[in-house]
C-alpha atoms as a PDB file:
ATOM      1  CA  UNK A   1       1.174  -5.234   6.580  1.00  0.00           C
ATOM      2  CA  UNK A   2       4.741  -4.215   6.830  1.00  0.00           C
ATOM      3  CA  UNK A   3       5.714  -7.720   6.064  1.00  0.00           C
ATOM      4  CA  UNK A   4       4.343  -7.329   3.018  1.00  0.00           C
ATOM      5  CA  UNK A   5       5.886  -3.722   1.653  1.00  0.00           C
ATOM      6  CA  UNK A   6       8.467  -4.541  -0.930  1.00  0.00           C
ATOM      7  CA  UNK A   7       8.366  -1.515  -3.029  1.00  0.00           C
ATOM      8  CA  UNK A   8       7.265  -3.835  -6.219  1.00  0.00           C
ATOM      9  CA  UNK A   9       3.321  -4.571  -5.040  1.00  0.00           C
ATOM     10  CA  UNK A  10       1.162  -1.866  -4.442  1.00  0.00           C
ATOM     11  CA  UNK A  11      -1.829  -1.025  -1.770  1.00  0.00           C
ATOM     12  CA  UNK A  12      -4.282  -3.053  -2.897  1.00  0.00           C
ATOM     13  CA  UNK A  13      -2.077  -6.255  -3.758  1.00  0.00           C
ATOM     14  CA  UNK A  14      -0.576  -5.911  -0.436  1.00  0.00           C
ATOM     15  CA  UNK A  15      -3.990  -6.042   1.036  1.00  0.00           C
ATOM     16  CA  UNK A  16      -5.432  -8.843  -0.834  1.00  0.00           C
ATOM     17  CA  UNK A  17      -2.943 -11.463   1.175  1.00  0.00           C
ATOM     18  CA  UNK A  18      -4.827 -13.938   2.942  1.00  0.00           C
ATOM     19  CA  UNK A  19      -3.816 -12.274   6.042  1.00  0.00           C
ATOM     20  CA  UNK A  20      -6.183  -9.240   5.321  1.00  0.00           C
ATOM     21  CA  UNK A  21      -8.863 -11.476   3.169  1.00  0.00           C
ATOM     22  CA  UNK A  22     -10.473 -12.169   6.822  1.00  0.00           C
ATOM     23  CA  UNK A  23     -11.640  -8.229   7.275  1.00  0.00           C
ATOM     24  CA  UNK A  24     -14.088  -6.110   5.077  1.00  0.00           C
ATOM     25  CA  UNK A  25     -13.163  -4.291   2.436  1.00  0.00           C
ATOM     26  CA  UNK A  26     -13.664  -1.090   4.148  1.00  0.00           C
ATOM     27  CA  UNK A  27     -12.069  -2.411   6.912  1.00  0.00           C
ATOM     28  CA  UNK A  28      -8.578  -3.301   4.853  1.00  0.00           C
ATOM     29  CA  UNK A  29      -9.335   0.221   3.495  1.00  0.00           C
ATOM     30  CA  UNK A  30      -9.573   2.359   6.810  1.00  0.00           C
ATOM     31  CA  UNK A  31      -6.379   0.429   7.780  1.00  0.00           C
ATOM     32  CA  UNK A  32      -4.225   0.660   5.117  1.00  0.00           C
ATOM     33  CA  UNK A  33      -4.696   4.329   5.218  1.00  0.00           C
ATOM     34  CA  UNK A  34      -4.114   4.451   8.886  1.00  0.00           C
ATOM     35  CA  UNK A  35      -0.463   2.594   8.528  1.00  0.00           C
ATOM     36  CA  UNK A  36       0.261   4.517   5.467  1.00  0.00           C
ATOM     37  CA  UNK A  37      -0.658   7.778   7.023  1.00  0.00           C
ATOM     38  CA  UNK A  38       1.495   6.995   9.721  1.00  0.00           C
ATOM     39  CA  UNK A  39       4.226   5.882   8.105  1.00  0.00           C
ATOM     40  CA  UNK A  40       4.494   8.816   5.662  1.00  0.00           C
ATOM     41  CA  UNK A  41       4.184  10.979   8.877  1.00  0.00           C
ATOM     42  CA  UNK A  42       7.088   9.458   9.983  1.00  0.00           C
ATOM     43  CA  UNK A  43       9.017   9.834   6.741  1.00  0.00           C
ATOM     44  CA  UNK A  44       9.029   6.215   6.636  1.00  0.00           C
ATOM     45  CA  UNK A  45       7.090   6.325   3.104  1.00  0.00           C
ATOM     46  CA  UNK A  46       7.448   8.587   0.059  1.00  0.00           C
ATOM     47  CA  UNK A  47       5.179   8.749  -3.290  1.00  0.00           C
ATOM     48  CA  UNK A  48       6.378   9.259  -6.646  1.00  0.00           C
ATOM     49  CA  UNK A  49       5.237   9.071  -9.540  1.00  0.00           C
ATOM     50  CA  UNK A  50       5.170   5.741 -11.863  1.00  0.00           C
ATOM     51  CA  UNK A  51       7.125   6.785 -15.293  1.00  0.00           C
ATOM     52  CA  UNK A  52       5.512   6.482 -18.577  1.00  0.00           C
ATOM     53  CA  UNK A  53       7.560   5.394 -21.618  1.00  0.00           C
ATOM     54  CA  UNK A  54       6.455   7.314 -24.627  1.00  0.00           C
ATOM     55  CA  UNK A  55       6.008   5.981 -27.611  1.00  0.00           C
ATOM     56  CA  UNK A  56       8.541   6.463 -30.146  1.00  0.00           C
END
């Protein structure tokens, strides 16, 4: 999965590579929370928010 982080794709693209088609849904799910979680508790990750252009 870490392969895969490039800051442009999010969660779910990430885990529709081929590498995670083989697993359940729930499965990609319960992982990709599990690295994230970890990762964020690490300070390895940060959230923001997406911006919004506003229409003129």
């Amino acid at each position: 999965m870490l392969e895969q982080i490039d800051s442009r794709r999010s969660i779910s693209q990430i885990l529709s590579h081929a590498i995670f088609a083989q697993s359940e849904p729930e499965q990609r799910s319960k992982f990709a929370r599990a690295v994230c979680e970890r990762m964020w508790r690490s300070g390895h990750l940060l959230f923001g928010r997406a911006t919004q252009k506003l229409a003129g």
